[in-house]
N, C-alpha and C. Protein backbone atom coordinates (compact mmCIF):
# COMPACT_ATOMS: atom_id res chain seq x y z
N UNK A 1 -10.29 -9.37 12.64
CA UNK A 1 -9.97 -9.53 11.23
C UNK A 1 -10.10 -8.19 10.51
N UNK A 2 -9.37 -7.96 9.49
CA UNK A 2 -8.88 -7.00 8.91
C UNK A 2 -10.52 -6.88 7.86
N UNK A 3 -11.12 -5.70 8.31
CA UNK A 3 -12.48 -5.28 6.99
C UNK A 3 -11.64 -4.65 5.46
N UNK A 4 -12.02 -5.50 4.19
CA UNK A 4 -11.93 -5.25 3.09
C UNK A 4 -12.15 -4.35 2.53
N UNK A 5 -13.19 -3.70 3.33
CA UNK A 5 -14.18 -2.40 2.46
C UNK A 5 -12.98 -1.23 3.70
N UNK A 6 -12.09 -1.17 4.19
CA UNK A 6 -11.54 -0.25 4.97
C UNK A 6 -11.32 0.96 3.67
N UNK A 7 -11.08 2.62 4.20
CA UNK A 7 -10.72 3.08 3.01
C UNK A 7 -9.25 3.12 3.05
N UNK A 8 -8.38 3.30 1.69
CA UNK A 8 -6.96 3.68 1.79
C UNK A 8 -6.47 4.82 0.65
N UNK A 9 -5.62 5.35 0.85
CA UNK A 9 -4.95 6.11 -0.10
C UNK A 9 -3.96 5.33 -0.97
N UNK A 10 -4.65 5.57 -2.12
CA UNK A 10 -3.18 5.41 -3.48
C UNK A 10 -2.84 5.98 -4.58
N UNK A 11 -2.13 6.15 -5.12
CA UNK A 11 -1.60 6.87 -5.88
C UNK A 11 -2.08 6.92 -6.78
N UNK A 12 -2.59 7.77 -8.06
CA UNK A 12 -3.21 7.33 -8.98
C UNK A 12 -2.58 6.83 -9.94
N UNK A 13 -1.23 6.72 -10.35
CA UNK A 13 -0.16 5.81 -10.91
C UNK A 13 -0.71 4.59 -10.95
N UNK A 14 -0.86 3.93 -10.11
CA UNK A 14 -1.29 2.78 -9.28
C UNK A 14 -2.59 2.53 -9.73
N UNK A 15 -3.94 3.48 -9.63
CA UNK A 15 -4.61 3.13 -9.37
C UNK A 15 -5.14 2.58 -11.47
N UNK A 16 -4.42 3.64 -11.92
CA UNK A 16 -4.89 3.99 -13.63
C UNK A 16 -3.81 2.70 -14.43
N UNK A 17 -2.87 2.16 -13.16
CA UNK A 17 -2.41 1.10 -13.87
C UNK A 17 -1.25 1.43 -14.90
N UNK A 18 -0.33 2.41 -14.22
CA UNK A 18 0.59 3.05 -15.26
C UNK A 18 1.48 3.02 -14.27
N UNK A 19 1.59 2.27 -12.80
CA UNK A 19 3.01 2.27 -12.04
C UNK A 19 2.15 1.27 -11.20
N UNK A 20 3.17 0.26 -10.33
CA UNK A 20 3.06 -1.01 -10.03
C UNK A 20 3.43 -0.11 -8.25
N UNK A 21 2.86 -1.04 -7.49
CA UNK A 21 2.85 -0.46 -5.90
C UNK A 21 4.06 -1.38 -5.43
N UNK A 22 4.94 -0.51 -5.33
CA UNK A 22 6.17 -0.76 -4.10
C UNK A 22 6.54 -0.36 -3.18
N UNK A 23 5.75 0.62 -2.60
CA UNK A 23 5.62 1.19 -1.38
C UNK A 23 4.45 1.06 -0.57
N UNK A 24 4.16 0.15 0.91
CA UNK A 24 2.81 0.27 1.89
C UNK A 24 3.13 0.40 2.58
N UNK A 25 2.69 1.39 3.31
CA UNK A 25 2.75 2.26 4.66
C UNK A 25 1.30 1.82 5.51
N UNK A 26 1.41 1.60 6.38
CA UNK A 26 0.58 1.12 7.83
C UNK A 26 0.41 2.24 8.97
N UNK A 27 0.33 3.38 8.89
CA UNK A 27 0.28 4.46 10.05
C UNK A 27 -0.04 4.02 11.45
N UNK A 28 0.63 4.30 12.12
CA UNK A 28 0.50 4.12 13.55
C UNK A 28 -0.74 5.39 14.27
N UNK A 29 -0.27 6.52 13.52
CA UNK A 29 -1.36 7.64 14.22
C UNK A 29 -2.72 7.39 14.39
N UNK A 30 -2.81 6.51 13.08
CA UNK A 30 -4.46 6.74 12.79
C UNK A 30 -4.77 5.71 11.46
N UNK A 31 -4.25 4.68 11.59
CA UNK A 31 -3.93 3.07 10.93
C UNK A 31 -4.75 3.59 9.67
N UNK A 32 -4.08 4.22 9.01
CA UNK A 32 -4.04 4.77 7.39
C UNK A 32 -3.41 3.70 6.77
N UNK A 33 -3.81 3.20 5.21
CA UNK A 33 -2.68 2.59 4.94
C UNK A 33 -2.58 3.19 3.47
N UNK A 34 -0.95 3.56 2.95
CA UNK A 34 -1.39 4.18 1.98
C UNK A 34 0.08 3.21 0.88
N UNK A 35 -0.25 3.41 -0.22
CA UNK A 35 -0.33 2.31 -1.48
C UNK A 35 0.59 3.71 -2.65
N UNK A 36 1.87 3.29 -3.01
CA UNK A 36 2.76 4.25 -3.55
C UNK A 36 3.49 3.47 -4.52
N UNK A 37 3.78 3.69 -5.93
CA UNK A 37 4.39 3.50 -6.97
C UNK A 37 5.53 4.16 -6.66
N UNK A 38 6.32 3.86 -7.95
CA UNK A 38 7.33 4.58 -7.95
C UNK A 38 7.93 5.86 -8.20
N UNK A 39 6.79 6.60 -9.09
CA UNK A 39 6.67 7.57 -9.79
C UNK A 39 5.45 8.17 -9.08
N UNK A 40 5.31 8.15 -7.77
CA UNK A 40 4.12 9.08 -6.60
C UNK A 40 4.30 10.61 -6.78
N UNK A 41 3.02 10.93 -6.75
CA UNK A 41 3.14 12.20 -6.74
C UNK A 41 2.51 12.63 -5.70
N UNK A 42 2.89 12.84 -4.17
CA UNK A 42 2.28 13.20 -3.22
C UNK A 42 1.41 13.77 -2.88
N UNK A 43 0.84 14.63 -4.03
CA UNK A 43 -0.54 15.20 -4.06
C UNK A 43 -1.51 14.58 -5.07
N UNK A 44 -0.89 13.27 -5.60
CA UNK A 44 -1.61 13.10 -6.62
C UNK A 44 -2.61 11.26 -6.07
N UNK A 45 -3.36 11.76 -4.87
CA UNK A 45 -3.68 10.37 -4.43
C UNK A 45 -5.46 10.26 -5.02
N UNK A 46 -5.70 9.03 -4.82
CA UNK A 46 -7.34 8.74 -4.28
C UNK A 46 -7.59 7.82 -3.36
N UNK A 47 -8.62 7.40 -3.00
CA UNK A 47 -9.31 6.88 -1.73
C UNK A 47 -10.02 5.56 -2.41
N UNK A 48 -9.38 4.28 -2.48
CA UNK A 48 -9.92 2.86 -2.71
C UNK A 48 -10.51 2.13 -1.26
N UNK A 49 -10.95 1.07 -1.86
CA UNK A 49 -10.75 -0.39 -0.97
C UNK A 49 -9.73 -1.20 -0.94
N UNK A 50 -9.61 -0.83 0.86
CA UNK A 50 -8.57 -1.97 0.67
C UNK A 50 -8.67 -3.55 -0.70
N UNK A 51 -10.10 -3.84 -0.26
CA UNK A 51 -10.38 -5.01 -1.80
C UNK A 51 -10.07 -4.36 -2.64
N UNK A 52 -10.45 -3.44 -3.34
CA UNK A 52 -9.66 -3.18 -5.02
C UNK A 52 -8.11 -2.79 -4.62
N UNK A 53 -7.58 -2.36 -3.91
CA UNK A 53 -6.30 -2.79 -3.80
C UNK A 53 -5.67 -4.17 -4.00
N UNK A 54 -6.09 -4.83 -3.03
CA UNK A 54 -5.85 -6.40 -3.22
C UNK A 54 -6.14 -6.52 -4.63
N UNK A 55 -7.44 -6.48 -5.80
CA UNK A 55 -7.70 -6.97 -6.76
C UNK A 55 -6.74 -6.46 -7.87
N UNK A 56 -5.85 -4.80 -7.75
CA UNK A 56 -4.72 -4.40 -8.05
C UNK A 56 -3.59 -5.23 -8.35
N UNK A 57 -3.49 -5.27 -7.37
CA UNK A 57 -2.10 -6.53 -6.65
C UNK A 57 -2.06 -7.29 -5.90
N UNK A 58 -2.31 -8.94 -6.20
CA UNK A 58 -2.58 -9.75 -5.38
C UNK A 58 -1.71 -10.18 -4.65
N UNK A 59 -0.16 -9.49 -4.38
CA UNK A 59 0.36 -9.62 -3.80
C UNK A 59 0.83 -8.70 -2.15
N UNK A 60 -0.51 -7.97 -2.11
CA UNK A 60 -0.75 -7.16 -1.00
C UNK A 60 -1.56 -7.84 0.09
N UNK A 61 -2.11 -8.92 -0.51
CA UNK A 61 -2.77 -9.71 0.32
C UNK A 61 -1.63 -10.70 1.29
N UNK A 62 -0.56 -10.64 1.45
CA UNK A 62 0.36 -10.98 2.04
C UNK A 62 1.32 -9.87 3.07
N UNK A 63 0.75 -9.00 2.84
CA UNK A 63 0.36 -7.79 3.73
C UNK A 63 -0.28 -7.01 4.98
N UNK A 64 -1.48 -8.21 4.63
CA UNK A 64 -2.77 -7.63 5.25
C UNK A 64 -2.14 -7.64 6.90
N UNK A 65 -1.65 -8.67 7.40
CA UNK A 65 -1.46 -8.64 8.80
C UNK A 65 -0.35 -7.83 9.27
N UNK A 66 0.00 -6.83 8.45
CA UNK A 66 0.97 -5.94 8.77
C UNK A 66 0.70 -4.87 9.67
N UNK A 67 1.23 -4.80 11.27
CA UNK A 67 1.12 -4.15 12.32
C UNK A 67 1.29 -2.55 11.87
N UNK A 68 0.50 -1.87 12.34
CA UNK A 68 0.34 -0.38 12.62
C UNK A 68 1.84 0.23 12.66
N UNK A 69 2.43 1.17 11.93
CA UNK A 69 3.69 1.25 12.52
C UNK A 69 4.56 1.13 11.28
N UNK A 70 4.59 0.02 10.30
CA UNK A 70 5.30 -0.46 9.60
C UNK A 70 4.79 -0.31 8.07
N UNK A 71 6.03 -0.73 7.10
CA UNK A 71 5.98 -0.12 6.13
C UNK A 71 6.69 -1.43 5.05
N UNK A 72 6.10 -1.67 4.38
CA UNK A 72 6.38 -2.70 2.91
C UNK A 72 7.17 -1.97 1.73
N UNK A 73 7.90 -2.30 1.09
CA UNK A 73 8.90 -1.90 0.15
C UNK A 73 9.31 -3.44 -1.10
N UNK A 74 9.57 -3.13 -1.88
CA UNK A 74 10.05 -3.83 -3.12
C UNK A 74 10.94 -2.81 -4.10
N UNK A 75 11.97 -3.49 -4.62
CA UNK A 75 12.32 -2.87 -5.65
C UNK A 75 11.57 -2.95 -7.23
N UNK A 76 11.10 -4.01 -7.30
CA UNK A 76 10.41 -4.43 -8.28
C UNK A 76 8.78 -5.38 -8.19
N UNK A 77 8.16 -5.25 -9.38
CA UNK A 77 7.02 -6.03 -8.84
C UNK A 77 7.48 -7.99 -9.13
N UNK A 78 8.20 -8.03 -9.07
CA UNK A 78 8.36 -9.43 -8.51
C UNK A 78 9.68 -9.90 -7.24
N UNK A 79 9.97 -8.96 -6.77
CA UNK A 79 10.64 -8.69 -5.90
C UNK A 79 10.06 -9.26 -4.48
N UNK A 80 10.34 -9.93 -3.82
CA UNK A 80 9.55 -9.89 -2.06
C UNK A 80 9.28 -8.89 -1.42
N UNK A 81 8.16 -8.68 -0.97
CA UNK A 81 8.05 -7.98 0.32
C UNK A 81 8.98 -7.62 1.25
N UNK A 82 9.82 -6.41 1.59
CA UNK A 82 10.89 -6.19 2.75
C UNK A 82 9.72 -5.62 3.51
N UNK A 83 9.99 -5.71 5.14
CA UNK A 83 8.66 -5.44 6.30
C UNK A 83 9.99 -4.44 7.54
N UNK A 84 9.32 -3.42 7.40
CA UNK A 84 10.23 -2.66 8.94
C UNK A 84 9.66 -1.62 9.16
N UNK A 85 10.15 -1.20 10.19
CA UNK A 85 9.18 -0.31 11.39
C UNK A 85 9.35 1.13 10.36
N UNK A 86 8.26 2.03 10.38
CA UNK A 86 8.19 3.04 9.81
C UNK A 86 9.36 4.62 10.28
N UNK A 87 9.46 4.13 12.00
CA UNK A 87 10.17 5.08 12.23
C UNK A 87 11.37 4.22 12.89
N UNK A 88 12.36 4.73 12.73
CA UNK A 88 13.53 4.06 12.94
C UNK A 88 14.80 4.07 14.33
């Protein structure tokens, strides 16, 4: 089972609540998972819980069993979950 307290990277968009997460990435190298708005600024991350992620967006919790490798996308925050392999 997936630990809550894991750490992850997200954007601070995301985190300050000024951009909604439509991008999750699952790393295969080294099972990172990192949490991206729309307006990311690639240097502009911090280091949560996976739980305050979830408490973010409770729609990441439909996520959680997402294999190493793969990557979550939405166009919008009420949009579904799209699920596919990170490298193509």
């Amino acid at each position: 089972m997936l630990d809550l307290n894991t750490a992850v990277l997200c954007t601070k968009g995301v985190v300050l609540r000024k951009d909604y997460i439509l991008f999750v990435f699952h790393y295969e190298e080294d099972g990172i998972w990192e949490f991206k708005g729309s307006s990311s600024d690639e240097t502009d991350y911090c280091v949560l819980s996976l739980e305050e992620i979830v408490d973010l967006d409770n729609s990441i919790s439909s996520l959680l069993s997402m294999d190493e490798g793969f990557f979550a996308r939405r166009n919008s925050i009420t949009d579904k979950w799209i699920i596919s392999p990170i490298h193509t």
